[in-house]
PDB file of N, CA and C in Angstrom:
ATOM      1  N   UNK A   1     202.148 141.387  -0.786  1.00  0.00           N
ATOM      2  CA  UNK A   1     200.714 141.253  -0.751  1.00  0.00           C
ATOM      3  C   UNK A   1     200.089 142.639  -0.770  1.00  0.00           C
ATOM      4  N   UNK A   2     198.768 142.535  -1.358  1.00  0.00           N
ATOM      5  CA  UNK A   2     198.332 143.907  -1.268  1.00  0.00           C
ATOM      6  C   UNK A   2     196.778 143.739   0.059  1.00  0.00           C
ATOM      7  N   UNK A   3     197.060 145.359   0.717  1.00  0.00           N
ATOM      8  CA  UNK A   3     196.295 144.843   2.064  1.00  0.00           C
ATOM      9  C   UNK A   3     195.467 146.549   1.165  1.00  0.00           C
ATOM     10  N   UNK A   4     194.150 146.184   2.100  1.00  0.00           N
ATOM     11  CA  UNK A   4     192.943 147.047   2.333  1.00  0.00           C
ATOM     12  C   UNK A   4     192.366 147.302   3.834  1.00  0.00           C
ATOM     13  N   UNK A   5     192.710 148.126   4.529  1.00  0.00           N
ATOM     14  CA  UNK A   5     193.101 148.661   5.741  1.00  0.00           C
ATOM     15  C   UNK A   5     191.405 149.001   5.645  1.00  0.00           C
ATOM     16  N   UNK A   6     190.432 148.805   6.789  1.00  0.00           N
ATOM     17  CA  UNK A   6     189.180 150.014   7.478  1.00  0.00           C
ATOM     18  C   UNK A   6     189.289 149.944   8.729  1.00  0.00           C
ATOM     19  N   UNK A   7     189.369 150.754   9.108  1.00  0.00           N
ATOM     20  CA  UNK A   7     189.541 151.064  10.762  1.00  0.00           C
ATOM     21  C   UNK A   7     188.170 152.211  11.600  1.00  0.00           C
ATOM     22  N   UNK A   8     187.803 151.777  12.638  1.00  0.00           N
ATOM     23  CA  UNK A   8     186.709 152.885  13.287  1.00  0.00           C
ATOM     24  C   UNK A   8     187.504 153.072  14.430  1.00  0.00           C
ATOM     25  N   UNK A   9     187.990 153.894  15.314  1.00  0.00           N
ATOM     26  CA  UNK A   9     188.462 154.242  16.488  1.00  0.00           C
ATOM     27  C   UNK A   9     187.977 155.001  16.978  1.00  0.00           C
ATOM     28  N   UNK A  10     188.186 155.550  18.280  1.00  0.00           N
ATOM     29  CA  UNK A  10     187.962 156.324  19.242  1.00  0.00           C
ATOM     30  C   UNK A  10     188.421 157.777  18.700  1.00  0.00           C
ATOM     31  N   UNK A  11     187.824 158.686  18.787  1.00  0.00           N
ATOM     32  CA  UNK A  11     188.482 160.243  18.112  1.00  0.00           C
ATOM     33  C   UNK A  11     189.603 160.590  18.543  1.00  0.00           C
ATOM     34  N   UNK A  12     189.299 159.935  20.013  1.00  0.00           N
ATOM     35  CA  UNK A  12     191.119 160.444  20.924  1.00  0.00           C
ATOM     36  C   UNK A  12     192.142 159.349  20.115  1.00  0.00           C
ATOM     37  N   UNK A  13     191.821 159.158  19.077  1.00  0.00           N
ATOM     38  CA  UNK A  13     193.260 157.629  19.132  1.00  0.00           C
ATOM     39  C   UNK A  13     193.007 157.874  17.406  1.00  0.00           C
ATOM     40  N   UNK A  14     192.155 158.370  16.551  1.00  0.00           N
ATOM     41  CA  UNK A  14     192.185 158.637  14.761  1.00  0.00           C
ATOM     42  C   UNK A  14     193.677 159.417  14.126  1.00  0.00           C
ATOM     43  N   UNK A  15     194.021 160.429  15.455  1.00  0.00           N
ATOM     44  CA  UNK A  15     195.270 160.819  14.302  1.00  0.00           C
ATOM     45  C   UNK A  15     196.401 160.041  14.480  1.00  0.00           C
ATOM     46  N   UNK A  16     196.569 159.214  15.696  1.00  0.00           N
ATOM     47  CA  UNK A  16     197.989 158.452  15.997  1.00  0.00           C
ATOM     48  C   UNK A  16     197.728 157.268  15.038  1.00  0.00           C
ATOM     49  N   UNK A  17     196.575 156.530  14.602  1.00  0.00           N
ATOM     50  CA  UNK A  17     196.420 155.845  13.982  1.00  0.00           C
ATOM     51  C   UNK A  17     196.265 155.661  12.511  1.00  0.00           C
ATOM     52  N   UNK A  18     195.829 156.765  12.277  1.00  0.00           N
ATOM     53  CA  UNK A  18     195.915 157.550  10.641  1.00  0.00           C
ATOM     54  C   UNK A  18     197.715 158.069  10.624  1.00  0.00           C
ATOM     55  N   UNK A  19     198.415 158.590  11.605  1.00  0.00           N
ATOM     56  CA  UNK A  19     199.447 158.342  11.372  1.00  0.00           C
ATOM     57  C   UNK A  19     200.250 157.220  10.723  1.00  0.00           C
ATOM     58  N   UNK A  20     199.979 156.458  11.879  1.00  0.00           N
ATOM     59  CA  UNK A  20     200.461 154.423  11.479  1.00  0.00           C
ATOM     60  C   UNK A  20     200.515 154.014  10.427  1.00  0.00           C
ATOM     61  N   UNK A  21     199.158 154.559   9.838  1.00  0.00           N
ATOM     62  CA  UNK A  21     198.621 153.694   8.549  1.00  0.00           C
ATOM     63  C   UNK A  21     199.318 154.534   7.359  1.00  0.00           C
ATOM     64  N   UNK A  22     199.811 156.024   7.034  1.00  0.00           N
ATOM     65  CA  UNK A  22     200.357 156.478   6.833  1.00  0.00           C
ATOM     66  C   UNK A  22     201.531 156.169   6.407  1.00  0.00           C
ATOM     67  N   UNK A  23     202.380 155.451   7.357  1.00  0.00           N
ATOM     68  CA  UNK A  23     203.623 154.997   6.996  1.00  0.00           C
ATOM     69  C   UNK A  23     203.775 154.041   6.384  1.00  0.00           C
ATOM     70  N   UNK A  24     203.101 153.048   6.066  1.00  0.00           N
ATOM     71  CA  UNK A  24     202.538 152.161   5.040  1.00  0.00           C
ATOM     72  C   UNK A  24     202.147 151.308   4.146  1.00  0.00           C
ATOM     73  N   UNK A  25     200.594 152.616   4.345  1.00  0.00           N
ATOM     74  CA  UNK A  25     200.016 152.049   2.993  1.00  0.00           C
ATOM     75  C   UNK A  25     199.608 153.716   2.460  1.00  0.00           C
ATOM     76  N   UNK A  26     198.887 154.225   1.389  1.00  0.00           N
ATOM     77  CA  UNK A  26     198.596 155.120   0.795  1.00  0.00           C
ATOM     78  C   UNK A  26     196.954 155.368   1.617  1.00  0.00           C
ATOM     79  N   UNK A  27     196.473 156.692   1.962  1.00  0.00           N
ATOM     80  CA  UNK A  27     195.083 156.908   2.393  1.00  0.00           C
ATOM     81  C   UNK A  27     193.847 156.732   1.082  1.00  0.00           C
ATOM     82  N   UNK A  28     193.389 156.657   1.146  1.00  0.00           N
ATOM     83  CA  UNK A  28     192.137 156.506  -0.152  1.00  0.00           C
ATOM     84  C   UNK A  28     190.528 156.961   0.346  1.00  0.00           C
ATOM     85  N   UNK A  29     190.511 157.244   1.354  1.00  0.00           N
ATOM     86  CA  UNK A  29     189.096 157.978   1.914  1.00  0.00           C
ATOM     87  C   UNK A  29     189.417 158.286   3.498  1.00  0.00           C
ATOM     88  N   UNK A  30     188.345 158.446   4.108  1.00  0.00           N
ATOM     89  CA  UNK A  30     188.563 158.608   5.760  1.00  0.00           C
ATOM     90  C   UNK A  30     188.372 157.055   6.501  1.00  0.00           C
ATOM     91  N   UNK A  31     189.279 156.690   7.161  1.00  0.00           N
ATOM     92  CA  UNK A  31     189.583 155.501   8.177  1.00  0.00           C
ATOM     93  C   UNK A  31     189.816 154.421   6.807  1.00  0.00           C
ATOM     94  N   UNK A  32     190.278 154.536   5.661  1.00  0.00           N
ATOM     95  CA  UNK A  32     190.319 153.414   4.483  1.00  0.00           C
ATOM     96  C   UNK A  32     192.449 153.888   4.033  1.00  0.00           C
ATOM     97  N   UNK A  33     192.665 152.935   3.741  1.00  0.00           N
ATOM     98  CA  UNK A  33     194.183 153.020   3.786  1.00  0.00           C
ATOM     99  C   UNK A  33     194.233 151.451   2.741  1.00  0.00           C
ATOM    100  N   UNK A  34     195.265 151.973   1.808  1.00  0.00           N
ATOM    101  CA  UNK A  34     195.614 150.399   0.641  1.00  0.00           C
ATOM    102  C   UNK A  34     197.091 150.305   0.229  1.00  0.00           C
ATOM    103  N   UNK A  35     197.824 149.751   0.085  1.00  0.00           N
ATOM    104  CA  UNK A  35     198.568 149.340  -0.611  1.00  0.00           C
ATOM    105  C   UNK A  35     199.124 148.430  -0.586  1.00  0.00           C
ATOM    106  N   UNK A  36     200.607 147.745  -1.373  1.00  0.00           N
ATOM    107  CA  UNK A  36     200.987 146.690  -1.053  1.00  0.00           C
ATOM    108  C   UNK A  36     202.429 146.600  -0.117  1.00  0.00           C
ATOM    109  N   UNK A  37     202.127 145.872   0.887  1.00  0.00           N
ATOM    110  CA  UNK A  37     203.105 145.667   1.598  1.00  0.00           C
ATOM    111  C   UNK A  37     203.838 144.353   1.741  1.00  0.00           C
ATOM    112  N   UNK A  38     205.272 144.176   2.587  1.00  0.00           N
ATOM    113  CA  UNK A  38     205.607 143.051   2.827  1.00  0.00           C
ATOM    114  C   UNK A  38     205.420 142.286   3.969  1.00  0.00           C
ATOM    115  N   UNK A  39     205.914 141.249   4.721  1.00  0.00           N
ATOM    116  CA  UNK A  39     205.198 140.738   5.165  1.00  0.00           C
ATOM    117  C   UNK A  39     205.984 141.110   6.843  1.00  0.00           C
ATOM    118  N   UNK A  40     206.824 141.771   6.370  1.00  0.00           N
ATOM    119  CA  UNK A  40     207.934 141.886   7.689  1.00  0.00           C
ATOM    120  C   UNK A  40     206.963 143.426   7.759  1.00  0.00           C
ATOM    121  N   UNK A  41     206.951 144.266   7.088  1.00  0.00           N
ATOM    122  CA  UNK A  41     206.189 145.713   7.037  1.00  0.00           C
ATOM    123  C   UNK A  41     204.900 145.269   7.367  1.00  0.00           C
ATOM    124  N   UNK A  42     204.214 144.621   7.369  1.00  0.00           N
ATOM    125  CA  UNK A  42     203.110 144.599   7.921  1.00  0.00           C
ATOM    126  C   UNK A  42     202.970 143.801   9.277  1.00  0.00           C
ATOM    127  N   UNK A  43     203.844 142.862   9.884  1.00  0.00           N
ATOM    128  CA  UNK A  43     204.381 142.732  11.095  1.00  0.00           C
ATOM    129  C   UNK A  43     204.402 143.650  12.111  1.00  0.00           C
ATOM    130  N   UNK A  44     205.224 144.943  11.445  1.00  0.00           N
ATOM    131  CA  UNK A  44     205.052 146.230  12.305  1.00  0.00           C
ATOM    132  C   UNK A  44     204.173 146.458  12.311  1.00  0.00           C
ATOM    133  N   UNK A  45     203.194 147.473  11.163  1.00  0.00           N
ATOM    134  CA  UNK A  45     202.597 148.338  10.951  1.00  0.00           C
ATOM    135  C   UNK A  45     201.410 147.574  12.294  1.00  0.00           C
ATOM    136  N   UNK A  46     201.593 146.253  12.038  1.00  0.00           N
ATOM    137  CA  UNK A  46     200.082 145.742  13.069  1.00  0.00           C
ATOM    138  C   UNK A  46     200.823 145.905  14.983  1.00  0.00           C
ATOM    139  N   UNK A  47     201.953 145.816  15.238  1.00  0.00           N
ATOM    140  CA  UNK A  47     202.799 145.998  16.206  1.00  0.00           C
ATOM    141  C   UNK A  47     202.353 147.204  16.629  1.00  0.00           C
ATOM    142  N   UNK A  48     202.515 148.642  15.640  1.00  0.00           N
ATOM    143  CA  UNK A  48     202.454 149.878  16.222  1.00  0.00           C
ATOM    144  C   UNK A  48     201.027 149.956  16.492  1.00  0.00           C
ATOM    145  N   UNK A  49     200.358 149.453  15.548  1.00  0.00           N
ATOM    146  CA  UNK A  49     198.877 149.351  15.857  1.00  0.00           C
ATOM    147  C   UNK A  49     198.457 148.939  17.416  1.00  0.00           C
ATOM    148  N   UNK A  50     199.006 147.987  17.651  1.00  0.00           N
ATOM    149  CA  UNK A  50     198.258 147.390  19.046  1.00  0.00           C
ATOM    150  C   UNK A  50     198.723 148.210  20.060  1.00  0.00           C
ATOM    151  N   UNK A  51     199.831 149.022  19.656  1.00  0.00           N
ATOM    152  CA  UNK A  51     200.266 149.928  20.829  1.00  0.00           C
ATOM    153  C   UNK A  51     199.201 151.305  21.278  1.00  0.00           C
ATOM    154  N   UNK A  52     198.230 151.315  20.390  1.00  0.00           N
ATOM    155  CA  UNK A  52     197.721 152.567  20.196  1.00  0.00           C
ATOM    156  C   UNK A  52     196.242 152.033  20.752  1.00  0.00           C
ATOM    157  N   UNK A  53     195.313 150.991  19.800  1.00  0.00           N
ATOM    158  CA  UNK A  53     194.095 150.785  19.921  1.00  0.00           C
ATOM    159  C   UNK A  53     193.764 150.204  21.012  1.00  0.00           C
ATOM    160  N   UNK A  54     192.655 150.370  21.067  1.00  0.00           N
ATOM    161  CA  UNK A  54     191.762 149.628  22.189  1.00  0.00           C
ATOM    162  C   UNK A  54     190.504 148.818  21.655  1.00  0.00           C
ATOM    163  N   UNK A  55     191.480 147.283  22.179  1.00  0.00           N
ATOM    164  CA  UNK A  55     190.440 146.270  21.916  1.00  0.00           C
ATOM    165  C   UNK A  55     189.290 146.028  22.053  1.00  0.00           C
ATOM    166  N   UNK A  56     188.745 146.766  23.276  1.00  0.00           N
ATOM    167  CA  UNK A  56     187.498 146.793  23.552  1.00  0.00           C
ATOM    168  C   UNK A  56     186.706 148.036  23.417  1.00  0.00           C
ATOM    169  N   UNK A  57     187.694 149.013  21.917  1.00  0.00           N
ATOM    170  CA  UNK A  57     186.194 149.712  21.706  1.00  0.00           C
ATOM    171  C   UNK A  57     186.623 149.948  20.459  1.00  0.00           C
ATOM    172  N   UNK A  58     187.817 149.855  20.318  1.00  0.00           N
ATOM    173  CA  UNK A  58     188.789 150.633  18.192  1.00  0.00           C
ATOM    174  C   UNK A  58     188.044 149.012  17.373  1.00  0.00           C
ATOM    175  N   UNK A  59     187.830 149.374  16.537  1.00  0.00           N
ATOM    176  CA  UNK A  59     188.066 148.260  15.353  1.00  0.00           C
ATOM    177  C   UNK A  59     188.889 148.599  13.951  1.00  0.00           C
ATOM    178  N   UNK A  60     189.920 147.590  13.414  1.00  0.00           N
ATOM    179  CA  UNK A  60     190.548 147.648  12.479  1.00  0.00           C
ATOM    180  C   UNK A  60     190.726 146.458  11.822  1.00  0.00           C
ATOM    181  N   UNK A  61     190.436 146.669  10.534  1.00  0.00           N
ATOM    182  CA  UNK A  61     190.254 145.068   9.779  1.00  0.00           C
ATOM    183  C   UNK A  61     190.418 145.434   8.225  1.00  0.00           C
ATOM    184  N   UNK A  62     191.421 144.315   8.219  1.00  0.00           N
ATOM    185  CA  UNK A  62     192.598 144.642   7.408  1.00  0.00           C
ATOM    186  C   UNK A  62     192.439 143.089   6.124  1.00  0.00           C
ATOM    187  N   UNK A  63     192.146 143.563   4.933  1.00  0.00           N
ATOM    188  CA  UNK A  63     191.848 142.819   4.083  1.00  0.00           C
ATOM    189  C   UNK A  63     192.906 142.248   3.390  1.00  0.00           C
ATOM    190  N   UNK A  64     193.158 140.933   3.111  1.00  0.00           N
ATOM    191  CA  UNK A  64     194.943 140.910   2.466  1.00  0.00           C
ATOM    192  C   UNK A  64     194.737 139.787   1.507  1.00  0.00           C
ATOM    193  N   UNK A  65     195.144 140.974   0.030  1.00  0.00           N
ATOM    194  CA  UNK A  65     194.919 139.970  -1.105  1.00  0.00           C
ATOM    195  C   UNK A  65     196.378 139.407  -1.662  1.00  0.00           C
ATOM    196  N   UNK A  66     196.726 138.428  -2.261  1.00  0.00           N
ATOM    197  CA  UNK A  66     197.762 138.079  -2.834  1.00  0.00           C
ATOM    198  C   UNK A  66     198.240 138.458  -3.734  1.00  0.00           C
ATOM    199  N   UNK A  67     197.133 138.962  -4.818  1.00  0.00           N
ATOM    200  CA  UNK A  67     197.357 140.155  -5.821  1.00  0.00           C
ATOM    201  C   UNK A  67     196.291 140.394  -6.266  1.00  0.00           C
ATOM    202  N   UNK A  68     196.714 141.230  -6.791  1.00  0.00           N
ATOM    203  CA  UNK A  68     195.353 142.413  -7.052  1.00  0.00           C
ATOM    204  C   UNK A  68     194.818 142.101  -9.188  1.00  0.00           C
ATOM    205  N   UNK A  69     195.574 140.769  -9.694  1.00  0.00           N
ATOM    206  CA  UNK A  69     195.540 140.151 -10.277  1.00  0.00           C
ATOM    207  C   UNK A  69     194.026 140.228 -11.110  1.00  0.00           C
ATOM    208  N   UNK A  70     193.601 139.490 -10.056  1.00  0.00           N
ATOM    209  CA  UNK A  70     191.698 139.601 -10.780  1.00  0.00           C
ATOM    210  C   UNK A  70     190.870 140.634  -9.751  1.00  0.00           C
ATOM    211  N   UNK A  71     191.570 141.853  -9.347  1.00  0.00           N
ATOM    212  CA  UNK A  71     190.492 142.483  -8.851  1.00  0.00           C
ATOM    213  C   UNK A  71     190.552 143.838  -9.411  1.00  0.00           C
ATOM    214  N   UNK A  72     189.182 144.347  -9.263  1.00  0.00           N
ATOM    215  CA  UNK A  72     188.974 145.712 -10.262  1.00  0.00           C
ATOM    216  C   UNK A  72     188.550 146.874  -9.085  1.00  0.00           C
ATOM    217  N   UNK A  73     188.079 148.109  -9.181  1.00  0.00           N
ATOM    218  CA  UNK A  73     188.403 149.072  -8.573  1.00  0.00           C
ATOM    219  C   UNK A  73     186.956 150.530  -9.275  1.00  0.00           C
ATOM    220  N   UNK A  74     185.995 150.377  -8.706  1.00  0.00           N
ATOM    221  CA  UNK A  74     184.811 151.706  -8.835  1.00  0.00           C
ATOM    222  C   UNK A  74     184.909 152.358  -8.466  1.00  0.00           C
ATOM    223  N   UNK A  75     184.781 153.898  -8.605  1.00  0.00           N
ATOM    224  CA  UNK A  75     184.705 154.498  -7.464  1.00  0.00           C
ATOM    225  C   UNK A  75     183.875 155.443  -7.937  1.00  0.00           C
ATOM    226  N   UNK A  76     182.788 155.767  -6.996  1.00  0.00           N
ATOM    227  CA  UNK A  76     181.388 156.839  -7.420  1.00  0.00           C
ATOM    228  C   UNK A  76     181.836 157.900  -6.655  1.00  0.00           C
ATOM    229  N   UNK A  77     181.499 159.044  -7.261  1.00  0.00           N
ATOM    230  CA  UNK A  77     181.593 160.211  -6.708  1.00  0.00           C
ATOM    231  C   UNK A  77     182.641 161.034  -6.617  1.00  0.00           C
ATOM    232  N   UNK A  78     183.538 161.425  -5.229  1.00  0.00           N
ATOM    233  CA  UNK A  78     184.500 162.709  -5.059  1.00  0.00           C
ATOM    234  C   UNK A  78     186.326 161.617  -5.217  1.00  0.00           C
ATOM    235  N   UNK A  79     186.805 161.105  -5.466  1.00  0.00           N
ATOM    236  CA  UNK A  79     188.241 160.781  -5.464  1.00  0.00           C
ATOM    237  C   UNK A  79     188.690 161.726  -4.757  1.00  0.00           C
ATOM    238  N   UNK A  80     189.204 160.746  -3.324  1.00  0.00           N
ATOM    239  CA  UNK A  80     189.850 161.355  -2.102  1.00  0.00           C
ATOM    240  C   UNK A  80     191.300 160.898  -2.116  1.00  0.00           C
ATOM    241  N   UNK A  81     191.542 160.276  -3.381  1.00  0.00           N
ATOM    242  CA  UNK A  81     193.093 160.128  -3.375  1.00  0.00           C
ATOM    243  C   UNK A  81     193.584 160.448  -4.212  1.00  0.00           C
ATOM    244  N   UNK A  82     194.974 160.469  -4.708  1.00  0.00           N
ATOM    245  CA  UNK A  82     195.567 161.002  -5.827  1.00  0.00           C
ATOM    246  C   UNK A  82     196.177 159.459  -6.400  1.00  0.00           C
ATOM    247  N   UNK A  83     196.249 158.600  -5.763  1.00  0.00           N
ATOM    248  CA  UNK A  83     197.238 157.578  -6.622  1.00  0.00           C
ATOM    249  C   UNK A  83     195.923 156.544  -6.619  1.00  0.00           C
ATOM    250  N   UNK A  84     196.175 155.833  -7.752  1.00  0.00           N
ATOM    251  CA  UNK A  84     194.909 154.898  -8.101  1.00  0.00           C
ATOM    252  C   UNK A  84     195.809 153.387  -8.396  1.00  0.00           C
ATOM    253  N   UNK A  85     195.706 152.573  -6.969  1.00  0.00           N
ATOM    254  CA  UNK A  85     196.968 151.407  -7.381  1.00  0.00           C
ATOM    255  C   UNK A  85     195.969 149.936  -7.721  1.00  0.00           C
ATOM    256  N   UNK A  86     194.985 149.899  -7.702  1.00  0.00           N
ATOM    257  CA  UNK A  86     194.628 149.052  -8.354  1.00  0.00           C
ATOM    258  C   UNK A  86     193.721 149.174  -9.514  1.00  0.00           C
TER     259      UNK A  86
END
């Protein structure tokens, strides 16, 4: 499946979590993270996650398409990534 990661956190908790997301999916702007994962890899990736955030103030919400089939991809302005997967 292909997932679309946005996350807002706490400043004390952005690099352990930009870490996480790191291992992966690919970064594509600040707190935005994409690629496609499996379903056991994203099991973790949400595992290490809960070890880190805080429910009652981080938000992370995680978009999960089946394929990227019929979806298309704009982007205005500065390209903050180097790989373009959809």
């Amino acid at each position: 499946m292909y997932i679309i990661a946005v996350y807002d956190v706490h400043h004390k908790r952005v690099t352990k979590v930009r870490k996480v997301f790191k291992k992966y999916l690919f970064s594509v702007q600040n707190s935005v993270f994409e690629g496609n994962i499996t379903d056991g890899k994203l099991k973790r990736l949400k595992n290490e996650l809960s070890k880190i955030v805080d429910v009652n103030y981080d938000s992370i919400c995680l978009y999960k398409l089946q394929s990227t089939k019929y979806t298309s991809k704009e982007e205005i302005g500065v390209v903050k990534h180097f790989i373009n997967i959809i």
